[in-house]
N, C-alpha and C. Protein backbone atom coordinates (compact mmCIF):
# COMPACT_ATOMS: atom_id res chain seq x y z
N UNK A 1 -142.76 -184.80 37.82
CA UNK A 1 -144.05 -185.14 37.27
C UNK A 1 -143.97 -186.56 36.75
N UNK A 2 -144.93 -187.21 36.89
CA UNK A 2 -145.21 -189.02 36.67
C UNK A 2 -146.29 -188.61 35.65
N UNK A 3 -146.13 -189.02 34.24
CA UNK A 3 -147.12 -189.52 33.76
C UNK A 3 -147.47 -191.12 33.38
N UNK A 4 -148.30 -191.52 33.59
CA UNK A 4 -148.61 -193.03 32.91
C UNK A 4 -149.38 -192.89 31.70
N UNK A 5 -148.52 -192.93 30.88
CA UNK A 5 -149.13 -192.82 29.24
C UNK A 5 -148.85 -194.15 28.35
N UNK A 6 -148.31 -195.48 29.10
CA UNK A 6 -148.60 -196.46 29.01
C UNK A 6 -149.84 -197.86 28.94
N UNK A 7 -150.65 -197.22 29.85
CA UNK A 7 -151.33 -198.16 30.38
C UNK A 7 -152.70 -198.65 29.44
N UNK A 8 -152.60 -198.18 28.44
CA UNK A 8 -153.93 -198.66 27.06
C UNK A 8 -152.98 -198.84 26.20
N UNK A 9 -151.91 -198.36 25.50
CA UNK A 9 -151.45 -198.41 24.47
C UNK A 9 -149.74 -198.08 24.54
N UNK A 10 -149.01 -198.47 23.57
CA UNK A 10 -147.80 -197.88 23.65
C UNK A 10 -147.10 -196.50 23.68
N UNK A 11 -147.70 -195.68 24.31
CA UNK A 11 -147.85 -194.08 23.24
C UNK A 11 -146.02 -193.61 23.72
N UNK A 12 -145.49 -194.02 24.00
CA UNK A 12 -143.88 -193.11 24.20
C UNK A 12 -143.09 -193.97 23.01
N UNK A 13 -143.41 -195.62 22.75
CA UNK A 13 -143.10 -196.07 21.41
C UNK A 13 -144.20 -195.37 19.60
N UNK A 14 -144.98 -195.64 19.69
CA UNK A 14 -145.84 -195.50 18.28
C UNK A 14 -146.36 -193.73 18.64
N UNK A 15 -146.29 -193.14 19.52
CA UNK A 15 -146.93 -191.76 19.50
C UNK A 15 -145.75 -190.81 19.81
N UNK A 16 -144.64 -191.11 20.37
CA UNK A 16 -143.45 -189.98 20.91
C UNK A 16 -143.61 -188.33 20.13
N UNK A 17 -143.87 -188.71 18.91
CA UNK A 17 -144.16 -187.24 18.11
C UNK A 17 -144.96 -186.79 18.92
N UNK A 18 -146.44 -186.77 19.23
CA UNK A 18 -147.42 -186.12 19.55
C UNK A 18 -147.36 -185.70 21.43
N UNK A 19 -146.93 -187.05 21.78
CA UNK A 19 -146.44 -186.77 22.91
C UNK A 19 -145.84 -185.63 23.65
N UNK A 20 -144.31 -185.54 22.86
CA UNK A 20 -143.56 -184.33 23.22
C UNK A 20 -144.16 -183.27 22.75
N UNK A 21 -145.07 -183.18 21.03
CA UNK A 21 -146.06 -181.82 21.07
C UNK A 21 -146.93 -181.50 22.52
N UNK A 22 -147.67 -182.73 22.69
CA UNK A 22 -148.49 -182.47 24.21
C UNK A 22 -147.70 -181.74 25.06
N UNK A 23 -146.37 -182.18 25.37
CA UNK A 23 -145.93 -181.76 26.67
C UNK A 23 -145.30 -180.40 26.33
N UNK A 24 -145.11 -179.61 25.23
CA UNK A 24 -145.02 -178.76 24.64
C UNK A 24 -145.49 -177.67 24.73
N UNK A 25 -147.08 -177.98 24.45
CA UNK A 25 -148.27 -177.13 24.62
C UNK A 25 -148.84 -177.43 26.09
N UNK A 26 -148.53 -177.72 26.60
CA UNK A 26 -148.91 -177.88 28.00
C UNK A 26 -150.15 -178.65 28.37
N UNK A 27 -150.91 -179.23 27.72
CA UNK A 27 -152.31 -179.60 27.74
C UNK A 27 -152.71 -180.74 26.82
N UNK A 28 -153.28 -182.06 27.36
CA UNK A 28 -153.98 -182.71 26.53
C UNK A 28 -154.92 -182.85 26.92
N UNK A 29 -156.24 -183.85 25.77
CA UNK A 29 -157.70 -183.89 26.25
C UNK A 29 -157.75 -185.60 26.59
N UNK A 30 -158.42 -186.17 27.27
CA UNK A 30 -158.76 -187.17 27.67
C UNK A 30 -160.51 -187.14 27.38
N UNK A 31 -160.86 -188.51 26.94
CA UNK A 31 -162.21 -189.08 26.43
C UNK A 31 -162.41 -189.86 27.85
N UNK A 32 -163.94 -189.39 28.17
CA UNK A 32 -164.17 -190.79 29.71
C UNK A 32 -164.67 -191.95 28.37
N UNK A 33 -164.21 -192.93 28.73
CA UNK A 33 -164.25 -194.42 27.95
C UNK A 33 -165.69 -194.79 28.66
N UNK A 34 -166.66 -194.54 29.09
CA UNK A 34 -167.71 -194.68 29.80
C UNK A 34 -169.01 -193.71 28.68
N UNK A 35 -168.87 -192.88 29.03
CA UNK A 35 -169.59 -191.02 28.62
C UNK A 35 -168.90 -190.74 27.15
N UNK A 36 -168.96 -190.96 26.17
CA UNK A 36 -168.02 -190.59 25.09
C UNK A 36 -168.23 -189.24 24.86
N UNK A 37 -169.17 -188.15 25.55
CA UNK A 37 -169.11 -186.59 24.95
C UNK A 37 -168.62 -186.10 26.32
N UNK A 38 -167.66 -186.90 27.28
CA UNK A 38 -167.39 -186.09 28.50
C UNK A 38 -166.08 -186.11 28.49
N UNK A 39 -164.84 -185.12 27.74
CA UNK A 39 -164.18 -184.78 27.32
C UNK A 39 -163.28 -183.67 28.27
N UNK A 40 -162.28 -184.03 28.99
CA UNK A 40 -161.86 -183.16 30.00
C UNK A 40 -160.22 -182.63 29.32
N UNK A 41 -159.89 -181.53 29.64
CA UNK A 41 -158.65 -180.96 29.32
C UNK A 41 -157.90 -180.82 30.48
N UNK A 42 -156.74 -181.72 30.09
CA UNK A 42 -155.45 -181.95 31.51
C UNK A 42 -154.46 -181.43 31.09
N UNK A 43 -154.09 -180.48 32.16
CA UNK A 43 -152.50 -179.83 31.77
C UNK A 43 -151.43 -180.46 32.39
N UNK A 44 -150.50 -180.34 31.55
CA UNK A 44 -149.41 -180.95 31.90
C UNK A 44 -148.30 -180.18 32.16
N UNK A 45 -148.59 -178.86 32.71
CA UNK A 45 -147.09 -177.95 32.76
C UNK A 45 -146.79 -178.32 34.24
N UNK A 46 -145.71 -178.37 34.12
CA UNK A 46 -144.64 -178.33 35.52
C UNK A 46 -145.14 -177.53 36.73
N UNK A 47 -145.43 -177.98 38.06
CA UNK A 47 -145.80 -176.83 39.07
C UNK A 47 -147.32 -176.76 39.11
N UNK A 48 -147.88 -177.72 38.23
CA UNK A 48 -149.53 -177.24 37.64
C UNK A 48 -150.61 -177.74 39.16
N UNK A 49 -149.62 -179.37 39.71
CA UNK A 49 -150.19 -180.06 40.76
C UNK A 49 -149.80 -179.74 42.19
């Protein structure tokens, strides 16, 4: 699995806590930067793609 959790912000430096919770719980939410109430839930478990 490839994530790019780089590409706006530092998040594996300043976020690693929440991060490894994410990948933990299997699931984070993403905001469209366009639509601000269009709010999608991406899983991140292994095997998911």
């Amino acid at each position: 699995m490839i994530i790019n959790v780089g590409a706006r912000s530092d998040i594996v430096n300043y976020y690693s806590k929440w991060l490894l919770n994410r990948l933990n719980e299997g699931y984070a939410y993403s905001r469209n930067p366009l639509f601000k109430n269009n709010v999608s839930k991406l899983s991140l478990k292994l095997g998911f793609l």
